[in-house]
PDB file of N, CA and C in Angstrom:
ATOM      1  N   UNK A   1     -62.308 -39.829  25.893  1.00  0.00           N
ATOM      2  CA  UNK A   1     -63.126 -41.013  25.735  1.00  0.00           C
ATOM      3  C   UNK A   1     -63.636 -41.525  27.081  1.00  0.00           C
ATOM      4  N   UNK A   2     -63.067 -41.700  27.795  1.00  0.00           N
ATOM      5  CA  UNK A   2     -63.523 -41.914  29.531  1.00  0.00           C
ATOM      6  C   UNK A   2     -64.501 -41.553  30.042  1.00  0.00           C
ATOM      7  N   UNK A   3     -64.571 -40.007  29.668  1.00  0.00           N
ATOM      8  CA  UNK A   3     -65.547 -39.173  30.731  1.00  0.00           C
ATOM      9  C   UNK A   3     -67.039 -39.259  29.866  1.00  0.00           C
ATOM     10  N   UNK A   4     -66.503 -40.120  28.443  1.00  0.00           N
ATOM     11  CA  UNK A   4     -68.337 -40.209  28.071  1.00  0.00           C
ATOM     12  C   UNK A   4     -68.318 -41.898  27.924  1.00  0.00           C
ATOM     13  N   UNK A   5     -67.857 -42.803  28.599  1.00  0.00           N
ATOM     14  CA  UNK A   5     -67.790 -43.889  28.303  1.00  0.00           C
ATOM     15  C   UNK A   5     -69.005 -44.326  28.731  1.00  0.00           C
ATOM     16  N   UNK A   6     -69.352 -44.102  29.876  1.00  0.00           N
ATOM     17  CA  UNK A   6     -70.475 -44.490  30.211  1.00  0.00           C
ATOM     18  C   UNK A   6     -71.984 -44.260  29.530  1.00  0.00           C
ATOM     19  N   UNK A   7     -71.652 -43.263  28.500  1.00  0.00           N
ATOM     20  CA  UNK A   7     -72.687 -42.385  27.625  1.00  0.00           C
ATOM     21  C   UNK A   7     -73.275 -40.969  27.623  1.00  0.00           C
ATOM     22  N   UNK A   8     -72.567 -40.597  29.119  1.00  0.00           N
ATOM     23  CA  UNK A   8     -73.141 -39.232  29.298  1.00  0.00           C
ATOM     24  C   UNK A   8     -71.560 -38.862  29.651  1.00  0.00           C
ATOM     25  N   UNK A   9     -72.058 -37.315  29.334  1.00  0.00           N
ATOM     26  CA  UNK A   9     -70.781 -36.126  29.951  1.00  0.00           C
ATOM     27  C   UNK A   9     -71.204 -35.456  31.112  1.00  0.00           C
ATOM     28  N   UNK A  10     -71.110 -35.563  32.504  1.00  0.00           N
ATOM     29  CA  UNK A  10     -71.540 -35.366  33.690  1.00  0.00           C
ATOM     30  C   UNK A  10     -70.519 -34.003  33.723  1.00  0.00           C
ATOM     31  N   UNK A  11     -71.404 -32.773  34.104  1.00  0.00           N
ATOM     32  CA  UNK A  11     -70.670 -31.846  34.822  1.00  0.00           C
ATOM     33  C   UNK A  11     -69.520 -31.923  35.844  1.00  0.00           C
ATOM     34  N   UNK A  12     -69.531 -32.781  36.157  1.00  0.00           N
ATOM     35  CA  UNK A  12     -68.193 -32.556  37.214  1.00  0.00           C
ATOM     36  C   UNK A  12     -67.361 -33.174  36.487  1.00  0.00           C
ATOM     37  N   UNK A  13     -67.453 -34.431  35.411  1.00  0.00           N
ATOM     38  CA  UNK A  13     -66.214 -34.770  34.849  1.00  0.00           C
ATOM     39  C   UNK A  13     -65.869 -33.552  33.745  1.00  0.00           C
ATOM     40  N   UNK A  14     -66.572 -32.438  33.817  1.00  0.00           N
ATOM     41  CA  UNK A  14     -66.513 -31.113  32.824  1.00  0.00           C
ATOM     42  C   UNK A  14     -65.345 -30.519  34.182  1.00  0.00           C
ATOM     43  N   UNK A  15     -65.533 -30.288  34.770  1.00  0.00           N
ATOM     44  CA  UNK A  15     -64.869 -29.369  36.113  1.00  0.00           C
ATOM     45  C   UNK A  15     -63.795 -30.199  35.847  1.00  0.00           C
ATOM     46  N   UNK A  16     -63.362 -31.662  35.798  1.00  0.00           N
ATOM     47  CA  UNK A  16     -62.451 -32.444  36.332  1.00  0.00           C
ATOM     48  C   UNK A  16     -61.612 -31.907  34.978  1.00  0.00           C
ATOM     49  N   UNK A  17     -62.444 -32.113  34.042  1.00  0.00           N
ATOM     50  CA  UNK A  17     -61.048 -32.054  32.815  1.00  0.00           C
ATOM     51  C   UNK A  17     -60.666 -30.615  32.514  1.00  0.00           C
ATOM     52  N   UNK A  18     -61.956 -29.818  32.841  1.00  0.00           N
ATOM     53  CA  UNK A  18     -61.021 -28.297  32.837  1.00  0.00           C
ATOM     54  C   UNK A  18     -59.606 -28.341  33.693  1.00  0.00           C
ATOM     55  N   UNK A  19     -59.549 -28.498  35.098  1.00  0.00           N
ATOM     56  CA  UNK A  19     -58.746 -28.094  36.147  1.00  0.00           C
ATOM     57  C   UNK A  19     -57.430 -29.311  35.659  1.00  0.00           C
ATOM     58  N   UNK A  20     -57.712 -30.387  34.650  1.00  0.00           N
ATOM     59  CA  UNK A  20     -56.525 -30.847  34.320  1.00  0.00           C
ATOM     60  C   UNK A  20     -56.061 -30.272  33.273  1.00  0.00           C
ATOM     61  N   UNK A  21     -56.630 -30.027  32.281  1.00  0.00           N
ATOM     62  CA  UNK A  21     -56.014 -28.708  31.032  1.00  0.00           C
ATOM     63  C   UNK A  21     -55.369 -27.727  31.366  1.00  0.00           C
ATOM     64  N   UNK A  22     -55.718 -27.037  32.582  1.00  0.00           N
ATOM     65  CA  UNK A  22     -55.327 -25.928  33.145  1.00  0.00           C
ATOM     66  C   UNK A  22     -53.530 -26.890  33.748  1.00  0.00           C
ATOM     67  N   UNK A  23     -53.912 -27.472  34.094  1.00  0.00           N
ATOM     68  CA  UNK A  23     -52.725 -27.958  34.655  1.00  0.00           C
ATOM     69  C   UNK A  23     -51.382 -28.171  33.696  1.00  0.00           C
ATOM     70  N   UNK A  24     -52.032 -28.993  32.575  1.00  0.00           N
ATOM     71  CA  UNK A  24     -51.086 -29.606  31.526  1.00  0.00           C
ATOM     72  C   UNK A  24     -50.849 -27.913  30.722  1.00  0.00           C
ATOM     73  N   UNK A  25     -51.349 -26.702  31.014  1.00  0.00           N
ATOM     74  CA  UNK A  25     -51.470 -25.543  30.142  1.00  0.00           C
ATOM     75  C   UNK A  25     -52.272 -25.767  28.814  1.00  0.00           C
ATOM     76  N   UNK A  26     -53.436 -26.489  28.713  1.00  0.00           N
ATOM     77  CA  UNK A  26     -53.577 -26.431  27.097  1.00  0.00           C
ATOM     78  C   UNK A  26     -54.849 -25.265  27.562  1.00  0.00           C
ATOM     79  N   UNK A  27     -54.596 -24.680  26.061  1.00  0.00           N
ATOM     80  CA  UNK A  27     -55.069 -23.250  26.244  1.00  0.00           C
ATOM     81  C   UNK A  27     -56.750 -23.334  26.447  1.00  0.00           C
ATOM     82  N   UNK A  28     -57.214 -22.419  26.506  1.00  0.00           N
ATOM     83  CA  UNK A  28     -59.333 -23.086  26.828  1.00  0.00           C
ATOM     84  C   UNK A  28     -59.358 -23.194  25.722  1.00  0.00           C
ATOM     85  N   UNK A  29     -59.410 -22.386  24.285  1.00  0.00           N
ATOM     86  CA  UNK A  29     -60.196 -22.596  23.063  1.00  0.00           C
ATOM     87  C   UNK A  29     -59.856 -23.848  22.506  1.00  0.00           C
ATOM     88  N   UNK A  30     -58.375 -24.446  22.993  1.00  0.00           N
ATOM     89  CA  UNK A  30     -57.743 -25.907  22.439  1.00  0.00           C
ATOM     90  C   UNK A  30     -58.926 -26.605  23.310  1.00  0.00           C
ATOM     91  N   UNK A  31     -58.666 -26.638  24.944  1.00  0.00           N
ATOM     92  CA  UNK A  31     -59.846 -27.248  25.565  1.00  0.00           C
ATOM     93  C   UNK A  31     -61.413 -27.672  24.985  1.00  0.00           C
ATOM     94  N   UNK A  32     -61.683 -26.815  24.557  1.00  0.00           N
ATOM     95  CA  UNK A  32     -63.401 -26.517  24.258  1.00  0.00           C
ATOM     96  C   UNK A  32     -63.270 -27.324  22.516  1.00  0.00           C
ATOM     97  N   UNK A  33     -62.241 -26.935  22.255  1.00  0.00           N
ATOM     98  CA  UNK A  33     -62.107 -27.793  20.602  1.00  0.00           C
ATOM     99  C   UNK A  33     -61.711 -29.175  20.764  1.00  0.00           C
ATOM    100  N   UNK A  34     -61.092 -29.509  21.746  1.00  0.00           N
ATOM    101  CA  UNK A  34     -61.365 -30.837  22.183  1.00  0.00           C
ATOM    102  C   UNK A  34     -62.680 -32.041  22.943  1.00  0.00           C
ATOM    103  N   UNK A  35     -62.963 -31.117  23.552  1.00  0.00           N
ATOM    104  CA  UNK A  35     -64.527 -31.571  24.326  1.00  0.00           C
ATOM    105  C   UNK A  35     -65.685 -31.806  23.339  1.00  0.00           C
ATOM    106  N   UNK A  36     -65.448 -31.062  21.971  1.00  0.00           N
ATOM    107  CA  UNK A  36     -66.449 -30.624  20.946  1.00  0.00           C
ATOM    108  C   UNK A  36     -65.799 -32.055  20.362  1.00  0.00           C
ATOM    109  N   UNK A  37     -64.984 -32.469  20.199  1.00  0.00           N
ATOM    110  CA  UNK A  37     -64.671 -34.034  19.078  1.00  0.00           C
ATOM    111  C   UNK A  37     -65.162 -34.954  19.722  1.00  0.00           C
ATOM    112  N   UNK A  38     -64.975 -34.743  21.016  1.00  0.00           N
ATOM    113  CA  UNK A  38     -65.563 -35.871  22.038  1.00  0.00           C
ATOM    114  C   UNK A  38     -66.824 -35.934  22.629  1.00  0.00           C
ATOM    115  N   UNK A  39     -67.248 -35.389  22.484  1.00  0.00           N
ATOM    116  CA  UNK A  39     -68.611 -34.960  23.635  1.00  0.00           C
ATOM    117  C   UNK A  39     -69.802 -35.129  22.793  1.00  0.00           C
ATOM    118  N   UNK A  40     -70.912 -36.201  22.885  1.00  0.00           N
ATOM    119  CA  UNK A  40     -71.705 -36.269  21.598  1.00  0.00           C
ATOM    120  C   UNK A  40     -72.578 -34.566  22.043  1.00  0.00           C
ATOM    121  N   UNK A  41     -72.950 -34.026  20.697  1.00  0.00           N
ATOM    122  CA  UNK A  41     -73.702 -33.227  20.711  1.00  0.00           C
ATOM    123  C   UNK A  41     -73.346 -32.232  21.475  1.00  0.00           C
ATOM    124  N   UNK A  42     -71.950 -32.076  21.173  1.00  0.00           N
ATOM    125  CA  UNK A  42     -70.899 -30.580  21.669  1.00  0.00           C
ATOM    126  C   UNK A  42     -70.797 -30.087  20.335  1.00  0.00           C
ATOM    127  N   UNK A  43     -71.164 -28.257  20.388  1.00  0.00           N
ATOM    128  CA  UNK A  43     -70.851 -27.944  18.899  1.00  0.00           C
ATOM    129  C   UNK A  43     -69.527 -27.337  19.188  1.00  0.00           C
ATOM    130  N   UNK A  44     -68.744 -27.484  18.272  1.00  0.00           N
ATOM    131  CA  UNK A  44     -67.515 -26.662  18.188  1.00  0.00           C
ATOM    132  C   UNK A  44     -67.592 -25.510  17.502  1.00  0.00           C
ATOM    133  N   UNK A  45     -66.188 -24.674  18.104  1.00  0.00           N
ATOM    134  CA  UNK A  45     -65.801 -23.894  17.861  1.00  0.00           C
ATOM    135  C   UNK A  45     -65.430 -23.487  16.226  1.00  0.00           C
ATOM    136  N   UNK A  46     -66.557 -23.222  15.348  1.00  0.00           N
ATOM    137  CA  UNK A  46     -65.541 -23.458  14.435  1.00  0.00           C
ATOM    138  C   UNK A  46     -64.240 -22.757  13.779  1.00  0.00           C
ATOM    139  N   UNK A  47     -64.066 -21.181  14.499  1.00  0.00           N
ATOM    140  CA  UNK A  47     -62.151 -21.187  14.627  1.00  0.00           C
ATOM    141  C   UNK A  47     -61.514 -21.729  15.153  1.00  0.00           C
ATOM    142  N   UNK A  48     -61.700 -22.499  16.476  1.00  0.00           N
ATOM    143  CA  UNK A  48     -61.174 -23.684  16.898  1.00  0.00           C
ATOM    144  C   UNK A  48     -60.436 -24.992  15.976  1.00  0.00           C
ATOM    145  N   UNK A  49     -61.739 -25.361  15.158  1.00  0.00           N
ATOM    146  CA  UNK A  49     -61.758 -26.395  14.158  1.00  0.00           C
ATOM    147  C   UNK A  49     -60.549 -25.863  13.213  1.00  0.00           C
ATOM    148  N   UNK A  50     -60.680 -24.636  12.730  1.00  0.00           N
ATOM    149  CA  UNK A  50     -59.780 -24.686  11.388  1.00  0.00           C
ATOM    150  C   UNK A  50     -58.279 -24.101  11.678  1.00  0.00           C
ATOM    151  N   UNK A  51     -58.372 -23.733  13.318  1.00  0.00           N
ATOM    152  CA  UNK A  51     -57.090 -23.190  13.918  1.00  0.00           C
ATOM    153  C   UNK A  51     -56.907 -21.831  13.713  1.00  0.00           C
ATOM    154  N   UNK A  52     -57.602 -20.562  13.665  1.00  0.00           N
ATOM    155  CA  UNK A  52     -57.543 -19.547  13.421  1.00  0.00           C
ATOM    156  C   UNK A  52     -58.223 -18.699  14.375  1.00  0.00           C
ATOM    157  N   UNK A  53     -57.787 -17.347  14.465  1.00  0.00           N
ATOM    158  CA  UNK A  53     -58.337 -16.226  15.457  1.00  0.00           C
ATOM    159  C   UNK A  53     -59.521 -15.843  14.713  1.00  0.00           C
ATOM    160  N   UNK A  54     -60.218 -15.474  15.972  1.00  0.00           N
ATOM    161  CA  UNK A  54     -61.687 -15.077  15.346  1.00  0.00           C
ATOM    162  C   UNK A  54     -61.575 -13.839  14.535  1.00  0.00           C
ATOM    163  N   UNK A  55     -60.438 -13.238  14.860  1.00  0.00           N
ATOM    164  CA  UNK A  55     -60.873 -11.788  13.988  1.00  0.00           C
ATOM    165  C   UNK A  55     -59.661 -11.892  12.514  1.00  0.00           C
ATOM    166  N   UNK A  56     -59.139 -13.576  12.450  1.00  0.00           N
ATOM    167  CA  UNK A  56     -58.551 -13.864  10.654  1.00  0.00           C
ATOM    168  C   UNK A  56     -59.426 -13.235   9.535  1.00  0.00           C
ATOM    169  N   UNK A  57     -59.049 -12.647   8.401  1.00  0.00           N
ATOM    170  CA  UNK A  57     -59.635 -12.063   7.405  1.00  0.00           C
ATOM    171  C   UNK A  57     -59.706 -13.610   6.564  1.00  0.00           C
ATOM    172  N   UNK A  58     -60.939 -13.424   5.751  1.00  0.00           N
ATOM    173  CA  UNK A  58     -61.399 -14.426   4.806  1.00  0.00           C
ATOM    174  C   UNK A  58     -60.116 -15.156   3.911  1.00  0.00           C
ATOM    175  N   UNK A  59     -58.852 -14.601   3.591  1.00  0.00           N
ATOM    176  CA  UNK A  59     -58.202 -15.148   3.330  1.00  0.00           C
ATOM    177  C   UNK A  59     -57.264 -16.351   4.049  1.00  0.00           C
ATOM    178  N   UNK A  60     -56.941 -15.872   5.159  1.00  0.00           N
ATOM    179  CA  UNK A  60     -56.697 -17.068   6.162  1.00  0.00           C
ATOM    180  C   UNK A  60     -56.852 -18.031   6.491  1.00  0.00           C
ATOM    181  N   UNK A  61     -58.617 -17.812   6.794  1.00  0.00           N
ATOM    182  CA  UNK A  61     -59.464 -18.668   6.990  1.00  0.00           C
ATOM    183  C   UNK A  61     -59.317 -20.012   6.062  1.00  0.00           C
ATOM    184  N   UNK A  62     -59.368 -19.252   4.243  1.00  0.00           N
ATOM    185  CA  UNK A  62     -59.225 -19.742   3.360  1.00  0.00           C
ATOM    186  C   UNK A  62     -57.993 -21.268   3.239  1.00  0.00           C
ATOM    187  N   UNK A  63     -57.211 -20.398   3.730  1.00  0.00           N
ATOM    188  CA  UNK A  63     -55.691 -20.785   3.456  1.00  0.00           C
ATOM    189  C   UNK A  63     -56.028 -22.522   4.859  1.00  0.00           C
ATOM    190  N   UNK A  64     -56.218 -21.965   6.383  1.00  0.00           N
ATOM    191  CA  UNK A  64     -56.243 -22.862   7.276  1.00  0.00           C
ATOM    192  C   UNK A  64     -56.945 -24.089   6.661  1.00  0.00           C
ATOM    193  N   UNK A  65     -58.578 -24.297   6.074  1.00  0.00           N
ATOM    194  CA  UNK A  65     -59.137 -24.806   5.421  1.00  0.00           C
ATOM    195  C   UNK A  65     -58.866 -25.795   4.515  1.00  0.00           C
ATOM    196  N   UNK A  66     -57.585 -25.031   3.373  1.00  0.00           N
ATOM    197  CA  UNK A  66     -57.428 -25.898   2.129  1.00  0.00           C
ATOM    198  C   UNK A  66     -56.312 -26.647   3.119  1.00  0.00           C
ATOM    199  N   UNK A  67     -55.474 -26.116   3.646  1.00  0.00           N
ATOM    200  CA  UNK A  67     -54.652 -27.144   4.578  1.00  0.00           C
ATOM    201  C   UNK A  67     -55.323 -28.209   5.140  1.00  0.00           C
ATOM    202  N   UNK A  68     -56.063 -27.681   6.120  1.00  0.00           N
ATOM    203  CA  UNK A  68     -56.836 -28.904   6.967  1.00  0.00           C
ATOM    204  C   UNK A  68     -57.560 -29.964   5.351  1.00  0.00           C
ATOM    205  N   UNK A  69     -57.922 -29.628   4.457  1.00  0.00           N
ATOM    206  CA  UNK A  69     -58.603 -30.401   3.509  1.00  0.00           C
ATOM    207  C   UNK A  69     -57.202 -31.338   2.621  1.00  0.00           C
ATOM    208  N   UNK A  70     -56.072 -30.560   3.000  1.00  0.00           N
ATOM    209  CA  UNK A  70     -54.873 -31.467   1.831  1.00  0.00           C
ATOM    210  C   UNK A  70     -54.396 -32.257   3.001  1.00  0.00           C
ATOM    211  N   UNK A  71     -54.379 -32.340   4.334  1.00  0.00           N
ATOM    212  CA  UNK A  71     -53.937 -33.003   5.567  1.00  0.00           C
ATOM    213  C   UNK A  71     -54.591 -34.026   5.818  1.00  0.00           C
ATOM    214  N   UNK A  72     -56.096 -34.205   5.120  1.00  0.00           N
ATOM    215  CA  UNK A  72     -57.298 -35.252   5.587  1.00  0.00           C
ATOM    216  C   UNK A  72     -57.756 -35.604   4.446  1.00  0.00           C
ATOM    217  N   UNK A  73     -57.647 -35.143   3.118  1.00  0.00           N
ATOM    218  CA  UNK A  73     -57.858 -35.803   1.920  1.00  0.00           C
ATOM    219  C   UNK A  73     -57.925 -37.194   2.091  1.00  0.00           C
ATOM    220  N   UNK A  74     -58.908 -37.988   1.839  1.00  0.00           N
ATOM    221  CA  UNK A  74     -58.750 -39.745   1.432  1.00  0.00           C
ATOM    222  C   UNK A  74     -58.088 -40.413   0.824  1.00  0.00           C
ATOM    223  N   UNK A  75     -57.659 -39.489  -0.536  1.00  0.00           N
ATOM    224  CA  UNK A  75     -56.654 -40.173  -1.132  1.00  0.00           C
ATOM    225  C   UNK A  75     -55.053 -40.110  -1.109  1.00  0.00           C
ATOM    226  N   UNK A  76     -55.026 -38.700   0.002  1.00  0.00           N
ATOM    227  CA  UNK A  76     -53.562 -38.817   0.494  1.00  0.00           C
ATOM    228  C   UNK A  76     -53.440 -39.754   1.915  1.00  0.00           C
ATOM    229  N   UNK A  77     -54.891 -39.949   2.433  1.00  0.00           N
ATOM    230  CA  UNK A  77     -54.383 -40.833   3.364  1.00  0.00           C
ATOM    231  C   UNK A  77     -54.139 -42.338   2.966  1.00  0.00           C
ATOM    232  N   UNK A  78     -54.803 -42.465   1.673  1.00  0.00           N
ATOM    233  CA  UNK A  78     -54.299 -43.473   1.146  1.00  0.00           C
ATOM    234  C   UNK A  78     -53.208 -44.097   0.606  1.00  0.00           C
ATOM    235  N   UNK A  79     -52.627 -43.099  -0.180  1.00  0.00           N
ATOM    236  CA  UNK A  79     -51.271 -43.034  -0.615  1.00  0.00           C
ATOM    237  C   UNK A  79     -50.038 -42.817   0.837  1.00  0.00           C
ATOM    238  N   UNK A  80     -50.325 -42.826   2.131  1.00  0.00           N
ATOM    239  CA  UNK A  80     -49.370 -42.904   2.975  1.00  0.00           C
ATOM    240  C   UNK A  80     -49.696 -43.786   3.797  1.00  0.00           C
ATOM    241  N   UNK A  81     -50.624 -44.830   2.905  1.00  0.00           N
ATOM    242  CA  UNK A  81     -50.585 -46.249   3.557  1.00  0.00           C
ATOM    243  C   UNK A  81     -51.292 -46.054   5.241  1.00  0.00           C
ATOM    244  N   UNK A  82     -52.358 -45.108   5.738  1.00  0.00           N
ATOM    245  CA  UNK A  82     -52.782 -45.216   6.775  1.00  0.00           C
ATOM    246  C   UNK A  82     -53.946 -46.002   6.800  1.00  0.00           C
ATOM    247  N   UNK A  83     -53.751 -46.626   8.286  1.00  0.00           N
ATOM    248  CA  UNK A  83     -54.901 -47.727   8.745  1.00  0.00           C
ATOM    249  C   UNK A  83     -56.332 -47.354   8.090  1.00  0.00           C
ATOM    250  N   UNK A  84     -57.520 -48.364   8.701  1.00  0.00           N
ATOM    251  CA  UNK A  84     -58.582 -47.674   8.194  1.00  0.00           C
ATOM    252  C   UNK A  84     -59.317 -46.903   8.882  1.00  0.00           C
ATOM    253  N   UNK A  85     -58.979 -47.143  10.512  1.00  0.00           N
ATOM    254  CA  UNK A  85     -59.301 -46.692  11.582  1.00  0.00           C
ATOM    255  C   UNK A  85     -59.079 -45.094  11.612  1.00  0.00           C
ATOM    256  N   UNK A  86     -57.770 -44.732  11.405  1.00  0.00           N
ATOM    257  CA  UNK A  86     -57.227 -43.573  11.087  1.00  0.00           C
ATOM    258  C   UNK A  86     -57.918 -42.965   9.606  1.00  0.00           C
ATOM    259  N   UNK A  87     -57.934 -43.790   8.755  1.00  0.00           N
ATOM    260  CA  UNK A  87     -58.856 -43.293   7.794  1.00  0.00           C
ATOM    261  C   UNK A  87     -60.299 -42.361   8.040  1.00  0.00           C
ATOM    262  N   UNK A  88     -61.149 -43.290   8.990  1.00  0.00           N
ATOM    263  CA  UNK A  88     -62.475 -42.910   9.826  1.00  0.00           C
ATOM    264  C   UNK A  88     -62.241 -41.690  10.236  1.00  0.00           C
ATOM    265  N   UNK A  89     -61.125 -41.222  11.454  1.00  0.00           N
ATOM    266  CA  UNK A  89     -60.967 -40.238  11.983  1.00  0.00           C
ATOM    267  C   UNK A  89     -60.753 -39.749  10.909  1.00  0.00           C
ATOM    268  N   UNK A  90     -60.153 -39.438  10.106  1.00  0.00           N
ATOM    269  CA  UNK A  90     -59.775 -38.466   9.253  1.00  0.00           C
ATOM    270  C   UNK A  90     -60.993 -37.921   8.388  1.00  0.00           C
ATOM    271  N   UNK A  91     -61.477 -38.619   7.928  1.00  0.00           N
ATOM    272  CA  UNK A  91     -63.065 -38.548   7.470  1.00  0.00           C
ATOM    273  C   UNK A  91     -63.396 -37.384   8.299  1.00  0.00           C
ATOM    274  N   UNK A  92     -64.090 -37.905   9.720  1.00  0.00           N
ATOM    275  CA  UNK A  92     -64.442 -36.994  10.619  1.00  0.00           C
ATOM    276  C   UNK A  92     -64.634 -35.859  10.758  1.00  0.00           C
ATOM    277  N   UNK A  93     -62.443 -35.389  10.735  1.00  0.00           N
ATOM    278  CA  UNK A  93     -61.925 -34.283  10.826  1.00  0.00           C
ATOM    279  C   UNK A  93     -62.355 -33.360   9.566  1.00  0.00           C
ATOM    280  N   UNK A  94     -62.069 -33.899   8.617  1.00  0.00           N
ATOM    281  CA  UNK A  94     -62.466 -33.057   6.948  1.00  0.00           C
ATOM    282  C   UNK A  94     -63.598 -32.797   6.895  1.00  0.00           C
ATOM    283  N   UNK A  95     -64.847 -33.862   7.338  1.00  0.00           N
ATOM    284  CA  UNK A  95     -66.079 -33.187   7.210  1.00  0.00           C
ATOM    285  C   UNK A  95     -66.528 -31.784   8.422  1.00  0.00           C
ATOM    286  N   UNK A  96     -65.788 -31.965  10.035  1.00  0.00           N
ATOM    287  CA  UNK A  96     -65.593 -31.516  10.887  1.00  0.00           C
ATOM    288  C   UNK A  96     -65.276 -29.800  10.083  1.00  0.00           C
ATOM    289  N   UNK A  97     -63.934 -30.003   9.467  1.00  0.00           N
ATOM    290  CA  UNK A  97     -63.330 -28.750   9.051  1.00  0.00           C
ATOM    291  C   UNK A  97     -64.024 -28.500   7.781  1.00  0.00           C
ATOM    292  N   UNK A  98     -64.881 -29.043   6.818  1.00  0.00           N
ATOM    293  CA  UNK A  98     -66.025 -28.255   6.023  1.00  0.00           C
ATOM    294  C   UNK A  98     -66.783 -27.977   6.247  1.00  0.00           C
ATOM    295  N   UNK A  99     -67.648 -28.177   7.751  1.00  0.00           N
ATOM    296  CA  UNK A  99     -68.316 -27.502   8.442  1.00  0.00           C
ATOM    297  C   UNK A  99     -68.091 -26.025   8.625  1.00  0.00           C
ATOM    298  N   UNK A 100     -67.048 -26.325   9.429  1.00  0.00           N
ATOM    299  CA  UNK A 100     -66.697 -24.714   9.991  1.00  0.00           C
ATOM    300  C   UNK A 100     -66.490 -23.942   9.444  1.00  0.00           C
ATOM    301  N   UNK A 101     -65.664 -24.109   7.617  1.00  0.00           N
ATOM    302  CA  UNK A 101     -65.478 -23.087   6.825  1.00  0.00           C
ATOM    303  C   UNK A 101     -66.793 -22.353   6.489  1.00  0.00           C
ATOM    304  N   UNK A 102     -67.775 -23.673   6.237  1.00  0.00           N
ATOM    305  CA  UNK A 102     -68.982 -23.265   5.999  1.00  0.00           C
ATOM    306  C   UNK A 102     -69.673 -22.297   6.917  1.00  0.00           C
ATOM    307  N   UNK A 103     -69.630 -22.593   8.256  1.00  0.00           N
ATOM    308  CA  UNK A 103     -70.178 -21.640   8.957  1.00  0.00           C
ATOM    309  C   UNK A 103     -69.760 -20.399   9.559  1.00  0.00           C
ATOM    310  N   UNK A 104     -68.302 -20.325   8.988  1.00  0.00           N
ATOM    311  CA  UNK A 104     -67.630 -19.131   9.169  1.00  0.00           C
ATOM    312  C   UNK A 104     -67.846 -18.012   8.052  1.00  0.00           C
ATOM    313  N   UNK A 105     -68.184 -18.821   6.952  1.00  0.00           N
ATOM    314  CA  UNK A 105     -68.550 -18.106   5.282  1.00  0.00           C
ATOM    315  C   UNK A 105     -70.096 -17.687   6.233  1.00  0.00           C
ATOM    316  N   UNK A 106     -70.926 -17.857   6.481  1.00  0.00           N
ATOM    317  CA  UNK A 106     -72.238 -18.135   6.550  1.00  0.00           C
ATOM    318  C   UNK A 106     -72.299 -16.625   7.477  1.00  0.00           C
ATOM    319  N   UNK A 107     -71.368 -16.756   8.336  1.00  0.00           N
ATOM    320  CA  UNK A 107     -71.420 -15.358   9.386  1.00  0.00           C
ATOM    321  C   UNK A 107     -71.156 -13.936   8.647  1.00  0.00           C
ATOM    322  N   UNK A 108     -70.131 -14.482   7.720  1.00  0.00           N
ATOM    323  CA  UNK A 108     -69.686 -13.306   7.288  1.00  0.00           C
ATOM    324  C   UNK A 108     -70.129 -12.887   5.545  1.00  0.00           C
ATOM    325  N   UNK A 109     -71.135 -13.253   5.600  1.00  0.00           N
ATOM    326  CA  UNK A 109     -72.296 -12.867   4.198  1.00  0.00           C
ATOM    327  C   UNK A 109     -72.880 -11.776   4.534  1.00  0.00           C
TER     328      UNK A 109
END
């Protein structure tokens, strides 16, 4: 949230947060799937998004998907009593992760 507070994502705060990822070890594709939630008009990864290797067979994919969709469901976030704020994000994430299934189906037609 910082490095676009001002409204833009400036290349060097790109350099700055690589060389701290690297530091903390989070892996690049976690990196780049993070920059993509944050960064307006960053596309993500979408094996990133659903947590899977690029070379998962359609069933996997499948499987990561209905997870990410029973994890962000509205009405289970409802039933565990979460904020509404957290609600929003969650929104986000589910439409985020029906994206990617979508465009992972889309490659492999």
């Amino acid at each position: 949230y910082i490095a676009v507070a001002d409204g833009r994502y400036h290349p060097n705060e790109n350099v700055f947060l690589e060389e701290v990822a690297r530091i903390f070890g989070v892996q690049s594709r976690d990196f780049v799937n993070m920059r993509a939630r944050f960064v307006p008009d960053e596309n993500p990864d979408p094996y990133c998004v659903l947590g899977v290797d690029p070379t998962a067979d359609a069933e996997t994919v499948r499987q990561a998907w209905r997870a990410l969709v029973r994890e962000y469901h509205p009405d289970r976030m409802i039933a565990r009593g979460v904020p509404e704020e957290a609600m929003k994000l969650a929104e986000k994430r589910l439409i985020q992760a029906n994206w990617a299934y979508e465009e992972i189906l889309n490659t492999h037609r």
